[in-house]
PDB file of N, CA and C in Angstrom:
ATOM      1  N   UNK A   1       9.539  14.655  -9.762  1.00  0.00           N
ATOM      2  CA  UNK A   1       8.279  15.342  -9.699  1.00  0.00           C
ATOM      3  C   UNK A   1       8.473  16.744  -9.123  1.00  0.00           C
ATOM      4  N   UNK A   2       9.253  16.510  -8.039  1.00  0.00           N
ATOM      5  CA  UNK A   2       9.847  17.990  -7.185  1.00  0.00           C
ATOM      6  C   UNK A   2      10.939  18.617  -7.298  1.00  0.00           C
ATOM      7  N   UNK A   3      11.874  18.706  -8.247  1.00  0.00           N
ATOM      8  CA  UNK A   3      13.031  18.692  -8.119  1.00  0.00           C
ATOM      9  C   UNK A   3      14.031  19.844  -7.289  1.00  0.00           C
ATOM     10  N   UNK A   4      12.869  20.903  -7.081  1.00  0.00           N
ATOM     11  CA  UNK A   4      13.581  21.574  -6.004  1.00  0.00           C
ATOM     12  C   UNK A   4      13.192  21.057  -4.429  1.00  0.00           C
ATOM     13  N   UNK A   5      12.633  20.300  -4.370  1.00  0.00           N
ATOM     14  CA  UNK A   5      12.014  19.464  -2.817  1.00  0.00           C
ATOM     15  C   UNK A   5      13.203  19.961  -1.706  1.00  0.00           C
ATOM     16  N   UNK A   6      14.723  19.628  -1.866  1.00  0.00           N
ATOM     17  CA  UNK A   6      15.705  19.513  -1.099  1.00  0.00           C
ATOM     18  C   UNK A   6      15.650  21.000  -0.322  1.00  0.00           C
ATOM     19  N   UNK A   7      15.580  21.800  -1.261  1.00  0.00           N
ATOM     20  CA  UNK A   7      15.941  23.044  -0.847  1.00  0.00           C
ATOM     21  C   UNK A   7      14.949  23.991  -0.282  1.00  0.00           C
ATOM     22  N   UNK A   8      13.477  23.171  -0.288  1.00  0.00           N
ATOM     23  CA  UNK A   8      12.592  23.759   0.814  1.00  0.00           C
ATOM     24  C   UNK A   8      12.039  22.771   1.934  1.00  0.00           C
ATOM     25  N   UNK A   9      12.720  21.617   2.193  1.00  0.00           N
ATOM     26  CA  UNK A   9      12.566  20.330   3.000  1.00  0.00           C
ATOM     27  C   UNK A   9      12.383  20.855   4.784  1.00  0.00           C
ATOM     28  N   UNK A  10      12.846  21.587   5.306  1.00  0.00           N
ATOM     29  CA  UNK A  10      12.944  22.049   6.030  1.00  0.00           C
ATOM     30  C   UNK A  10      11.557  23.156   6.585  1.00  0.00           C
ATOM     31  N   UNK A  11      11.235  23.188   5.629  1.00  0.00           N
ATOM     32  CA  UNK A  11       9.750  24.257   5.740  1.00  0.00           C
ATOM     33  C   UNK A  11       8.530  23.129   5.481  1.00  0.00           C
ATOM     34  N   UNK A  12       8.796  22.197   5.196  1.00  0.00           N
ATOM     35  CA  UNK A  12       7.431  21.378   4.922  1.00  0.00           C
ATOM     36  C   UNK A  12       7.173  20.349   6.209  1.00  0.00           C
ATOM     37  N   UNK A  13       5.874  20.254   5.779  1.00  0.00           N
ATOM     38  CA  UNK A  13       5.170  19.849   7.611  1.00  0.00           C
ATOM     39  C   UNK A  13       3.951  18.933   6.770  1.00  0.00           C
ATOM     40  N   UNK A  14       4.252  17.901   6.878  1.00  0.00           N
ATOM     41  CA  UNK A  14       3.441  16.757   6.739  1.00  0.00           C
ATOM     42  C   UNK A  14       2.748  16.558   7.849  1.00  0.00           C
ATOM     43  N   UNK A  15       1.024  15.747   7.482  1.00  0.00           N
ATOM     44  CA  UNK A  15       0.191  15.997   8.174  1.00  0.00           C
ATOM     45  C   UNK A  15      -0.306  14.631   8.194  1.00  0.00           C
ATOM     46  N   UNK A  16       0.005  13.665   9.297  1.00  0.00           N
ATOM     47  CA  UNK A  16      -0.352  12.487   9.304  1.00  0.00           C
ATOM     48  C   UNK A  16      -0.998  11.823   9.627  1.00  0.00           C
ATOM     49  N   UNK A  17      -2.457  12.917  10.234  1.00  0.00           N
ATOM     50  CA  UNK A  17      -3.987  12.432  10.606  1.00  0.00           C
ATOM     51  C   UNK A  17      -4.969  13.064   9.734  1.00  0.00           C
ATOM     52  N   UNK A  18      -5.989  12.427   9.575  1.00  0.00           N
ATOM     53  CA  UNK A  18      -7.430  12.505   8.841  1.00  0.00           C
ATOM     54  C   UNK A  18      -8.569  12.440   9.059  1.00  0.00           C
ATOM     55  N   UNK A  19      -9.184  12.963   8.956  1.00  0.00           N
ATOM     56  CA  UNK A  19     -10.755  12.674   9.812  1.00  0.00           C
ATOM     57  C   UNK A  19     -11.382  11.532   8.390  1.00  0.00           C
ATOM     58  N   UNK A  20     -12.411  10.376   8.729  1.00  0.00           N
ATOM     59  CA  UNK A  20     -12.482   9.770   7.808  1.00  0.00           C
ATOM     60  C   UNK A  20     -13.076   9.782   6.148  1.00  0.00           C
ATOM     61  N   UNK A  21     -13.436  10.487   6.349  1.00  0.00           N
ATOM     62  CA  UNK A  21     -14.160  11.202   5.081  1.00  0.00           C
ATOM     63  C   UNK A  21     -13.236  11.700   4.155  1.00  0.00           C
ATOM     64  N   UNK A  22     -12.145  12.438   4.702  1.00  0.00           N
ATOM     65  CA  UNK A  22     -11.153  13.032   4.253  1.00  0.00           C
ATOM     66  C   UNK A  22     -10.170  11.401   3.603  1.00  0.00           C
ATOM     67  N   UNK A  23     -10.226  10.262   4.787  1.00  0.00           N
ATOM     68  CA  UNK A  23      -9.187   9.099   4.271  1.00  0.00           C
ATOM     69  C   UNK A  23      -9.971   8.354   3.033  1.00  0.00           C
ATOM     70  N   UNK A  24     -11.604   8.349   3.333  1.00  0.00           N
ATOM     71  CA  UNK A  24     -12.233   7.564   2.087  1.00  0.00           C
ATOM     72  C   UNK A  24     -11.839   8.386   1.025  1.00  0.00           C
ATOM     73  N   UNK A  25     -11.579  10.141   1.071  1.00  0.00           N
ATOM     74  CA  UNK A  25     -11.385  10.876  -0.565  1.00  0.00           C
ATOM     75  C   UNK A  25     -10.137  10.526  -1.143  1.00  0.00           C
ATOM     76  N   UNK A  26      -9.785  10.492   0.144  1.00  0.00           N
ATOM     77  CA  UNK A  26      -7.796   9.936  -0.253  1.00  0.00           C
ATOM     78  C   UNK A  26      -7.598   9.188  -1.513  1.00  0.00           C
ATOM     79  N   UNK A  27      -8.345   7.868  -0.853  1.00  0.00           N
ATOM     80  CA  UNK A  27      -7.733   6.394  -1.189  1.00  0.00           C
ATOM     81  C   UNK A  27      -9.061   5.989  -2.273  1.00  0.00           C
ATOM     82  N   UNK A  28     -10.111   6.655  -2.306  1.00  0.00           N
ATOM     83  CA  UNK A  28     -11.408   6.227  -3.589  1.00  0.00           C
ATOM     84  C   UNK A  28     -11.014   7.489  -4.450  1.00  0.00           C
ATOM     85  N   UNK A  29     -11.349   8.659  -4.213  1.00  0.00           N
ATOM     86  CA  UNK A  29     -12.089   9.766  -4.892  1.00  0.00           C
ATOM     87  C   UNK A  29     -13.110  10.389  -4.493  1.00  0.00           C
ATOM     88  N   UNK A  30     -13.490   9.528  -3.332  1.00  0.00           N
ATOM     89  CA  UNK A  30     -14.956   9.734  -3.515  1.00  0.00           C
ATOM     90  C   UNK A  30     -15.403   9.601  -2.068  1.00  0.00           C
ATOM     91  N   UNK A  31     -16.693  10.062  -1.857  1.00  0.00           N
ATOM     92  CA  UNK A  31     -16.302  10.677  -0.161  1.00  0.00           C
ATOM     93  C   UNK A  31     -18.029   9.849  -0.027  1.00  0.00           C
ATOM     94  N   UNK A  32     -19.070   9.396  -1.131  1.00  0.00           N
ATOM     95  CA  UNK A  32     -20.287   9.576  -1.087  1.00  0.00           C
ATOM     96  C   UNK A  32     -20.588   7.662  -1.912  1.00  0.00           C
ATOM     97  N   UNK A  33     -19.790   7.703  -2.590  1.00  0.00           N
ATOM     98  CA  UNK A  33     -20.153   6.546  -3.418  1.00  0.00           C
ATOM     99  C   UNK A  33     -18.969   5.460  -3.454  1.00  0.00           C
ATOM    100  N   UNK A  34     -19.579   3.786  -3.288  1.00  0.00           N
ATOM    101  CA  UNK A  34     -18.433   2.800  -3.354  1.00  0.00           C
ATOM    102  C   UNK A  34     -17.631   3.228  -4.773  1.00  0.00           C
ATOM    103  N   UNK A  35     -16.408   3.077  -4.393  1.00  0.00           N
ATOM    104  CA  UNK A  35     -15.263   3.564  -5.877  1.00  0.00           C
ATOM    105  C   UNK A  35     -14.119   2.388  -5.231  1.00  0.00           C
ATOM    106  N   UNK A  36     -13.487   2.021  -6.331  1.00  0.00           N
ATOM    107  CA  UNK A  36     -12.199   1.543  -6.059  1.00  0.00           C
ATOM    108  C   UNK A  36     -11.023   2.250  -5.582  1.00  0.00           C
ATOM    109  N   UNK A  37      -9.871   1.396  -4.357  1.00  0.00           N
ATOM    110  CA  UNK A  37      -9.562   2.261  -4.111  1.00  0.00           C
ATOM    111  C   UNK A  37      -8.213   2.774  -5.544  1.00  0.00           C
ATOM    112  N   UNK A  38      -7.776   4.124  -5.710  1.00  0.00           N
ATOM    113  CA  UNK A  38      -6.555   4.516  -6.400  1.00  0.00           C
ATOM    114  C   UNK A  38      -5.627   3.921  -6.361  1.00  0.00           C
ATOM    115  N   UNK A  39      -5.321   3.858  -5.198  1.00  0.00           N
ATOM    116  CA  UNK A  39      -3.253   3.221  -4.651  1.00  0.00           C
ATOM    117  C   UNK A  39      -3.141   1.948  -4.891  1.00  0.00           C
ATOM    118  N   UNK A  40      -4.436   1.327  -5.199  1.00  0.00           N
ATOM    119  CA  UNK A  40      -4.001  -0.343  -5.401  1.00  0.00           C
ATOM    120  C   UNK A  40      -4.933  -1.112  -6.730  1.00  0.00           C
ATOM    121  N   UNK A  41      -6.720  -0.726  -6.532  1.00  0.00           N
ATOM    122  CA  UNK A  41      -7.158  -1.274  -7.415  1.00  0.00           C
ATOM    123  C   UNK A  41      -7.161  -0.695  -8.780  1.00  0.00           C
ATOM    124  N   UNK A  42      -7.112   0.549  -8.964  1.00  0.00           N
ATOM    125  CA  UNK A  42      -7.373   0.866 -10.203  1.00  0.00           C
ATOM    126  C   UNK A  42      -5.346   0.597 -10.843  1.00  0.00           C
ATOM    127  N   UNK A  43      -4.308   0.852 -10.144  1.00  0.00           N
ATOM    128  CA  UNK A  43      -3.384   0.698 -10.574  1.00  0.00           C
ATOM    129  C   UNK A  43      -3.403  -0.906 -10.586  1.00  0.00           C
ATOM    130  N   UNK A  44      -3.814  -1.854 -10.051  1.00  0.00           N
ATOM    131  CA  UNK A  44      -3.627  -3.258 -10.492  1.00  0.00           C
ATOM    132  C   UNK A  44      -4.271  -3.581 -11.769  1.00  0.00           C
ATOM    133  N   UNK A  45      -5.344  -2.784 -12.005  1.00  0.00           N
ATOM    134  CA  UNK A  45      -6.642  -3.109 -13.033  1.00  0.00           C
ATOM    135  C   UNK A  45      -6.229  -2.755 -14.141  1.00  0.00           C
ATOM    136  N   UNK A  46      -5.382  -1.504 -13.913  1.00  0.00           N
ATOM    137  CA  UNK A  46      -4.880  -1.006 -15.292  1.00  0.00           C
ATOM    138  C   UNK A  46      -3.409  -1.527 -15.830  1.00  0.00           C
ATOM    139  N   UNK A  47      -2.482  -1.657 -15.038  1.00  0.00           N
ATOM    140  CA  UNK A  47      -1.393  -2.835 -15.161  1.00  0.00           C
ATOM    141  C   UNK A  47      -1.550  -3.856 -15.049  1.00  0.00           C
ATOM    142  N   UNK A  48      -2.049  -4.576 -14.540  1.00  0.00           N
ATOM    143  CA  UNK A  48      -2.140  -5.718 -14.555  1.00  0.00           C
ATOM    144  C   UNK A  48      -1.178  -6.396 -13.030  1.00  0.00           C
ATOM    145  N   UNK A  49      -0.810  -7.772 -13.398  1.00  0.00           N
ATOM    146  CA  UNK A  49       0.310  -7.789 -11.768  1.00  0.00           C
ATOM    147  C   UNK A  49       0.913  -8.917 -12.945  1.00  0.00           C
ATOM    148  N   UNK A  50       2.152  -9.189 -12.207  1.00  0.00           N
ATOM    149  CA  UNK A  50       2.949 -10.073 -13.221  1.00  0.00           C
ATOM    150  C   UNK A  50       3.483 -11.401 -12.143  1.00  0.00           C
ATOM    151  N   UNK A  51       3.052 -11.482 -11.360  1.00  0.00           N
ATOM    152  CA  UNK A  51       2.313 -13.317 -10.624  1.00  0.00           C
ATOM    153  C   UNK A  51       1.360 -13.570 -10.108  1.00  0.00           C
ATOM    154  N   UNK A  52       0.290 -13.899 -10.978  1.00  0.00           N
ATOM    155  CA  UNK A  52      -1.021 -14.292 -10.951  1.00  0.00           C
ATOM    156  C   UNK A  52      -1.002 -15.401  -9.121  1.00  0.00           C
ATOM    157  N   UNK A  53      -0.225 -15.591  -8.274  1.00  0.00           N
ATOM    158  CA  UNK A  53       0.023 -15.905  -7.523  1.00  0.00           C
ATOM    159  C   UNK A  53      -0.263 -15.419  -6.241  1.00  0.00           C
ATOM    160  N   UNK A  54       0.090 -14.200  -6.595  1.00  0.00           N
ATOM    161  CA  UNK A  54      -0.028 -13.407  -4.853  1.00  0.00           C
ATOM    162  C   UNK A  54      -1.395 -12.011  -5.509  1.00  0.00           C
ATOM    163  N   UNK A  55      -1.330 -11.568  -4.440  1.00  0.00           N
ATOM    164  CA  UNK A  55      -2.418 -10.320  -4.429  1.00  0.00           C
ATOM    165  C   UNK A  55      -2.088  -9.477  -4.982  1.00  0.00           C
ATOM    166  N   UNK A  56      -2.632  -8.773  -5.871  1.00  0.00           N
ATOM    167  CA  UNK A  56      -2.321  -7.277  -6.610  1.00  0.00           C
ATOM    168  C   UNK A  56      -2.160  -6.446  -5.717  1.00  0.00           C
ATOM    169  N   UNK A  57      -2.337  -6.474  -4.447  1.00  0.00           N
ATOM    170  CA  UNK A  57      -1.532  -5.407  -3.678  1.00  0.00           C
ATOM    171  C   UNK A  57      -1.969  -5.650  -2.090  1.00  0.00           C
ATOM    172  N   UNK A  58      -1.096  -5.448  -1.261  1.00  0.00           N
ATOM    173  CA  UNK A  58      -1.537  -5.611  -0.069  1.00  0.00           C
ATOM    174  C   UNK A  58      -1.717  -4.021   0.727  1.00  0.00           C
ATOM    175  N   UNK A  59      -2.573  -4.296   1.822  1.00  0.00           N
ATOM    176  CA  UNK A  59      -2.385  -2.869   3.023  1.00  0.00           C
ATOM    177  C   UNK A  59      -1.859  -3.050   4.439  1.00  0.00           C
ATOM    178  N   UNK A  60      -1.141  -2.142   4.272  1.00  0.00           N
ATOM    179  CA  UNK A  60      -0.144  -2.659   6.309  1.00  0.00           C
ATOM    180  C   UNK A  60      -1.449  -1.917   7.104  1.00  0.00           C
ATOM    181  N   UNK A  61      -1.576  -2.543   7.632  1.00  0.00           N
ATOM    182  CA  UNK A  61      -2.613  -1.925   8.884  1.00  0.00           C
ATOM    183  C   UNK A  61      -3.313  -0.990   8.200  1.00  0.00           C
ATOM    184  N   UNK A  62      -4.367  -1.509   7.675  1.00  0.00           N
ATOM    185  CA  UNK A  62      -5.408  -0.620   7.495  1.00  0.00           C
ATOM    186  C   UNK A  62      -6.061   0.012   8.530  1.00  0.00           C
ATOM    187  N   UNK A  63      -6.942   1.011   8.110  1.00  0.00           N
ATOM    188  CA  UNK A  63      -7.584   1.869   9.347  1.00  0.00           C
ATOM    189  C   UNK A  63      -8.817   1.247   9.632  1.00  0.00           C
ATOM    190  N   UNK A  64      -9.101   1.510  10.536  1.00  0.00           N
ATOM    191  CA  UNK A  64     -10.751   0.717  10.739  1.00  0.00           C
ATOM    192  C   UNK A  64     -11.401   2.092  11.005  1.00  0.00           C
ATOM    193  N   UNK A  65     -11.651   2.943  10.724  1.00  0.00           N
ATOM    194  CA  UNK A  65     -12.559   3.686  10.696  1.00  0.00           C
ATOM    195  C   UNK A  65     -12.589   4.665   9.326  1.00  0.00           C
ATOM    196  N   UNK A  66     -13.135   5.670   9.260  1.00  0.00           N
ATOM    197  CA  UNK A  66     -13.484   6.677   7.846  1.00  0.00           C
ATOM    198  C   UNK A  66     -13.390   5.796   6.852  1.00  0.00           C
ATOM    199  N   UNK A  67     -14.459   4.599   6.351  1.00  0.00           N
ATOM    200  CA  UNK A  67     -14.675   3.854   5.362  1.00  0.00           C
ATOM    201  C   UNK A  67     -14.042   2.499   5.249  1.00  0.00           C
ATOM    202  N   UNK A  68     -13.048   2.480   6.054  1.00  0.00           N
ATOM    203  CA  UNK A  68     -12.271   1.022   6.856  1.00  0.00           C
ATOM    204  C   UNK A  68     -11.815   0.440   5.348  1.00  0.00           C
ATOM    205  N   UNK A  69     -12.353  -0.967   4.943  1.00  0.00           N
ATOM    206  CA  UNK A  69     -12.160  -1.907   4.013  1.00  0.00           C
ATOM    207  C   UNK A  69     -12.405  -0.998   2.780  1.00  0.00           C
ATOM    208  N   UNK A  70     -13.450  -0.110   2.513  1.00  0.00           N
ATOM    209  CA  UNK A  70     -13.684   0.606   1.135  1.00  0.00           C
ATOM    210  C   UNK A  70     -12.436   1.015   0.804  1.00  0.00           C
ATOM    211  N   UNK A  71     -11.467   2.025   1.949  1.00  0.00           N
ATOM    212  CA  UNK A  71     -10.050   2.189   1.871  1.00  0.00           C
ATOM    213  C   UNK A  71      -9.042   1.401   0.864  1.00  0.00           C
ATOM    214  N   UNK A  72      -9.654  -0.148   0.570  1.00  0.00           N
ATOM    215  CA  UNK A  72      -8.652  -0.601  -0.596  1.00  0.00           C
ATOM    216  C   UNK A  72      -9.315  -1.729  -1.112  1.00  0.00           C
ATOM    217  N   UNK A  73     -10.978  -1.720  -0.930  1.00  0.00           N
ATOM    218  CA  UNK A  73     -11.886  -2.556  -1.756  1.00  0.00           C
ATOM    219  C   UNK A  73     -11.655  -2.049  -3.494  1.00  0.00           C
ATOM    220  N   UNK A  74     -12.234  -2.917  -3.985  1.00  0.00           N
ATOM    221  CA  UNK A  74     -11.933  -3.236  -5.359  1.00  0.00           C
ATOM    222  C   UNK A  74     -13.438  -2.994  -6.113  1.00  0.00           C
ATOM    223  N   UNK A  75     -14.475  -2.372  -4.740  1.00  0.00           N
ATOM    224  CA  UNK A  75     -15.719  -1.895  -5.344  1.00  0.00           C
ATOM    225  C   UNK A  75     -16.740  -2.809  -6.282  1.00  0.00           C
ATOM    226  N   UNK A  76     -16.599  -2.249  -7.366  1.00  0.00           N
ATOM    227  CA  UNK A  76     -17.264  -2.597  -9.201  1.00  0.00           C
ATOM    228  C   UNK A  76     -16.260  -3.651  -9.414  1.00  0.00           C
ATOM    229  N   UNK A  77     -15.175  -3.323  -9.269  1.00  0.00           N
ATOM    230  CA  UNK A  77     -13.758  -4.218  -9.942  1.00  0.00           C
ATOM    231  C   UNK A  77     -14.031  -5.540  -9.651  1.00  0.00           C
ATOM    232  N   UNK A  78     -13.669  -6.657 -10.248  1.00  0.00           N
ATOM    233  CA  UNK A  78     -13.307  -8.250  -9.743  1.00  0.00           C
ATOM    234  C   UNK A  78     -12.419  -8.396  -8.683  1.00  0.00           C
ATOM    235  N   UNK A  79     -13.253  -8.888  -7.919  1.00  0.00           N
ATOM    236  CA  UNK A  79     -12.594  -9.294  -6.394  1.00  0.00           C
ATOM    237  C   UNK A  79     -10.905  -9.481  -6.714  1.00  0.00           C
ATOM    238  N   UNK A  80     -10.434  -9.917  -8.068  1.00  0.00           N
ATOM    239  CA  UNK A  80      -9.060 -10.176  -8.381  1.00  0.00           C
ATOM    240  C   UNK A  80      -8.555  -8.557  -8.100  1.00  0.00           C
ATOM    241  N   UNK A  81      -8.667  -7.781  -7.867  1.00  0.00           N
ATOM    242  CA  UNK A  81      -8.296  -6.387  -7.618  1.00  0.00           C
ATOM    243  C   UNK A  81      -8.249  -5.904  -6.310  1.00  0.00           C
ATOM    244  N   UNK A  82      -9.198  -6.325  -5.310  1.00  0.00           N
ATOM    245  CA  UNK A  82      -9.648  -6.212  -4.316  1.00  0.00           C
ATOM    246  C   UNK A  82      -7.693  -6.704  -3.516  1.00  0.00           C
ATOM    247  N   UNK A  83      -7.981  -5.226  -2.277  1.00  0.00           N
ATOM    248  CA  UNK A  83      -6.518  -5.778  -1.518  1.00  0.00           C
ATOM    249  C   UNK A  83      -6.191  -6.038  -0.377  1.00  0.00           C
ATOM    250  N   UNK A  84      -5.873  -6.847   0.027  1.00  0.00           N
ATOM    251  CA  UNK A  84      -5.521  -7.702   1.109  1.00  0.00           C
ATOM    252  C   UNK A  84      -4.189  -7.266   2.557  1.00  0.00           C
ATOM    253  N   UNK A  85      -5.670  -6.881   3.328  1.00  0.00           N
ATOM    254  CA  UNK A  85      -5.283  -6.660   4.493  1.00  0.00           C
ATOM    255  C   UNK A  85      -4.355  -7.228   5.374  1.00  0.00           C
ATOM    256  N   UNK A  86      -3.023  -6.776   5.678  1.00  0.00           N
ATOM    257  CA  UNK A  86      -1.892  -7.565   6.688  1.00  0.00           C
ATOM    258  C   UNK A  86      -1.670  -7.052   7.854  1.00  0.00           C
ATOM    259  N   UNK A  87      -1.951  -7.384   8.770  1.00  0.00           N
ATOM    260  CA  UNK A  87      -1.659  -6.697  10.221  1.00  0.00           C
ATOM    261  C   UNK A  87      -2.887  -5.792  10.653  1.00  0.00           C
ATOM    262  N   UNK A  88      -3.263  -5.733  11.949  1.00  0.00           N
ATOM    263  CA  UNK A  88      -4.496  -5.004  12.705  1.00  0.00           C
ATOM    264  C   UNK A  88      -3.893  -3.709  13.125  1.00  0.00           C
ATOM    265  N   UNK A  89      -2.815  -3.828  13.736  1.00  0.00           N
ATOM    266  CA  UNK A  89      -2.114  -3.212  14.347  1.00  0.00           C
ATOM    267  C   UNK A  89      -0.624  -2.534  14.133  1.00  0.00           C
ATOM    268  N   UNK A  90      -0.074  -1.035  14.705  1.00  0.00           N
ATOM    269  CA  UNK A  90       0.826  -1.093  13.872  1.00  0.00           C
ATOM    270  C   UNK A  90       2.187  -1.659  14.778  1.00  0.00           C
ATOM    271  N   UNK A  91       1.536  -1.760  16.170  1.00  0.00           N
ATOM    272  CA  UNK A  91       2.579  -2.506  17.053  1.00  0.00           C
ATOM    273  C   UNK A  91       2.923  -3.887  16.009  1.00  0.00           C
ATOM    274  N   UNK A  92       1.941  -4.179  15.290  1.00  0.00           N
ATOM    275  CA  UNK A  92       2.422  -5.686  14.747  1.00  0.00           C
ATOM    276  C   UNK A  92       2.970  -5.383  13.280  1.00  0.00           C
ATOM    277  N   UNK A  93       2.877  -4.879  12.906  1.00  0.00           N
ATOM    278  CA  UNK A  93       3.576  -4.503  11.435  1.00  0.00           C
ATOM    279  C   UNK A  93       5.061  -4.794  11.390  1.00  0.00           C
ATOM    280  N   UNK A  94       5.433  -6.188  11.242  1.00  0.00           N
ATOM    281  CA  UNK A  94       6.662  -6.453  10.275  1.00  0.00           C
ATOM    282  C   UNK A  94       6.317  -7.854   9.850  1.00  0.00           C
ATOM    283  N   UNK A  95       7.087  -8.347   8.678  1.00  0.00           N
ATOM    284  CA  UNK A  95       6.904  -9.145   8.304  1.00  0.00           C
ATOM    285  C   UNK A  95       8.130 -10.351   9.140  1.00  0.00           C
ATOM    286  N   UNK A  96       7.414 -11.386   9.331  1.00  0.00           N
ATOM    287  CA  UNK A  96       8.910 -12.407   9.755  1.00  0.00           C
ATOM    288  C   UNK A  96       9.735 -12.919   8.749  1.00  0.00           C
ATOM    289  N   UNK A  97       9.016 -13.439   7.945  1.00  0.00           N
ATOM    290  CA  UNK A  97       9.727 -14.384   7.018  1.00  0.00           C
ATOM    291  C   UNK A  97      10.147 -14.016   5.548  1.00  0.00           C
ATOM    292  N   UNK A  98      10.919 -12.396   5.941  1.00  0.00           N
ATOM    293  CA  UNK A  98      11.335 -11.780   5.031  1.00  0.00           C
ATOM    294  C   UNK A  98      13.427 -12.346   5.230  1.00  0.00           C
ATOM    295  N   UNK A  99      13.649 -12.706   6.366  1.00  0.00           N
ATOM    296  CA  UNK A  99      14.953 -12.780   6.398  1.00  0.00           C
ATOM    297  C   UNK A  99      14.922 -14.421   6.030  1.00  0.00           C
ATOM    298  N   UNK A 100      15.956 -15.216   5.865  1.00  0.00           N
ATOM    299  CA  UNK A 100      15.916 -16.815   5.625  1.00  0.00           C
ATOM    300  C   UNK A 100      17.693 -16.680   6.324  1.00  0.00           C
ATOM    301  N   UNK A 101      17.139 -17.965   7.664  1.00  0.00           N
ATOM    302  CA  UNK A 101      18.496 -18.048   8.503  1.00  0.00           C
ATOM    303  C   UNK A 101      19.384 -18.993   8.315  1.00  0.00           C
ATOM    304  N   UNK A 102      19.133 -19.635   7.023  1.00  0.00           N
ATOM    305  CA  UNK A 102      20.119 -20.799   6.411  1.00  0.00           C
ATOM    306  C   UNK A 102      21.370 -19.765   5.433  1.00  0.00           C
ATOM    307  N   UNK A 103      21.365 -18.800   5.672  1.00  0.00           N
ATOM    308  CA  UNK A 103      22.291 -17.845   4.302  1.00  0.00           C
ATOM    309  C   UNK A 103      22.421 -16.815   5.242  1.00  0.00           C
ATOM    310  N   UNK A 104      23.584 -15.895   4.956  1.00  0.00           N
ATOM    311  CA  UNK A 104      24.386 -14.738   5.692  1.00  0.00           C
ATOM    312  C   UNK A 104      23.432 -13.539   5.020  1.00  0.00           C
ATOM    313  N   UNK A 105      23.556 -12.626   5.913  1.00  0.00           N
ATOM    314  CA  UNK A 105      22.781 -11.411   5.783  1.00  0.00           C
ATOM    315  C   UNK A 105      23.699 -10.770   4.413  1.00  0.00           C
ATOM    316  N   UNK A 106      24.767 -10.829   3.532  1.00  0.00           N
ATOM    317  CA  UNK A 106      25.442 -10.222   3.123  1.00  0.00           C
ATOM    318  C   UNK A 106      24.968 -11.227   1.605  1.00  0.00           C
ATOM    319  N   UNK A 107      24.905 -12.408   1.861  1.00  0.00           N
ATOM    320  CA  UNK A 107      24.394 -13.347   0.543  1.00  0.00           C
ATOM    321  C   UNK A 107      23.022 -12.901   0.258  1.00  0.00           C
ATOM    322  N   UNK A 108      21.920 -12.555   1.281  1.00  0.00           N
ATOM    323  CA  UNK A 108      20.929 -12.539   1.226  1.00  0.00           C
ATOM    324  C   UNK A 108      20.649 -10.725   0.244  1.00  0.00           C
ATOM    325  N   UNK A 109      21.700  -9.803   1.250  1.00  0.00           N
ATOM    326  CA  UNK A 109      21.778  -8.193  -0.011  1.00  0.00           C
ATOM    327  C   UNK A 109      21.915  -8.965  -1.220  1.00  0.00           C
ATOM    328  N   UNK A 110      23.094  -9.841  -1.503  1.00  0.00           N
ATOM    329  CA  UNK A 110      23.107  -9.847  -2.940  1.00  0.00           C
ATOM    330  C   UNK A 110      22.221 -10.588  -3.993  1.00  0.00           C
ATOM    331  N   UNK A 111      21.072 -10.835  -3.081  1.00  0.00           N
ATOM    332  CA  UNK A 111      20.349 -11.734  -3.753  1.00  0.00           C
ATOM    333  C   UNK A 111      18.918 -10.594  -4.435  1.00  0.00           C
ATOM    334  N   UNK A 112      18.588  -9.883  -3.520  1.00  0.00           N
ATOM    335  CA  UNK A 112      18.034  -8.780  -3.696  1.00  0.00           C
ATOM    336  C   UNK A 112      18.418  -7.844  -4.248  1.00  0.00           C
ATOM    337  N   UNK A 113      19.507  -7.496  -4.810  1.00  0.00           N
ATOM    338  CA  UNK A 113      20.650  -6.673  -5.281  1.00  0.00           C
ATOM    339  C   UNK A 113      20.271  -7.390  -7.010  1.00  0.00           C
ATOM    340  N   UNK A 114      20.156  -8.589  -6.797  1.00  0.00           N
ATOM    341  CA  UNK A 114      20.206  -9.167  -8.163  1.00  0.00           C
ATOM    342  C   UNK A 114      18.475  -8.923  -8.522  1.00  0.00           C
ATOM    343  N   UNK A 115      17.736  -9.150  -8.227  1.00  0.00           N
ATOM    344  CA  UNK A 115      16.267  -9.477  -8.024  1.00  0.00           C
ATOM    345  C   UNK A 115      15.949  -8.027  -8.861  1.00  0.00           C
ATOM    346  N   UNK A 116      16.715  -6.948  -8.315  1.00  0.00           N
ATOM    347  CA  UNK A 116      16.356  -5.536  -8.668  1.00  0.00           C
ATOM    348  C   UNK A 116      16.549  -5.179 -10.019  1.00  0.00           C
ATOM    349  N   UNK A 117      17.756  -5.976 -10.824  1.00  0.00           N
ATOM    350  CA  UNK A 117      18.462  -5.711 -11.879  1.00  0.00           C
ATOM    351  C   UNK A 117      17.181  -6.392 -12.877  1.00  0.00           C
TER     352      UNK A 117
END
């Protein structure tokens, strides 16, 4: 998308607070009216998800303020779009039962290694 990014990386200054109005335009469009959010429902709605099993998309610690849940409600959309909040906090943000302690950390790369292919 950037392909000169590298060579002005050093001059760029990311800005990692929002007042909420600004986070509802983010993540809807829309600063005034319920909308789905972009980053999850309208890309699940329009792809689709390929295991009808788990959630079309989850959020790590959502914000609770500037529109809170609208942030990645599914609006108009079928609740099947709608995305599912993990963690309150970001002190709590990791997952546990991403490692499995019956298999070596080195079996477990290559299992994910394969998963990718």
């Amino acid at each position: 998308m950037l392909p000169e990014i590298a060579s002005v990386a050093d001059d760029l200054c990311f800005l990692k607070g929002m007042h909420g109005t600004a986070a509802l335009m983010t993540h809807t469009g829309s600063s005034q009216f319920v909308r789905p959010s972009m980053g999850g429902s309208w890309i699940s709605y329009g792809l689709g998800t390929e295991n009808q099993n788990l959630p079309s998309f989850i959020t790590i610690c959502p914000i609770i303020g500037g529109g809170a849940s609208q942030n990645y409600s599914s609006a108009f959309l079928p609740t099947a779009y709608h995305g599912t909040p993990q963690m309150d906090n970001v002190s709590e943000a990791e997952f546990p039962f991403l490692d499995n302690p019956k298999i070596s950390r080195s079996v477990q790369e290559q299992q994910l290694e394969l998963l990718q292919k």
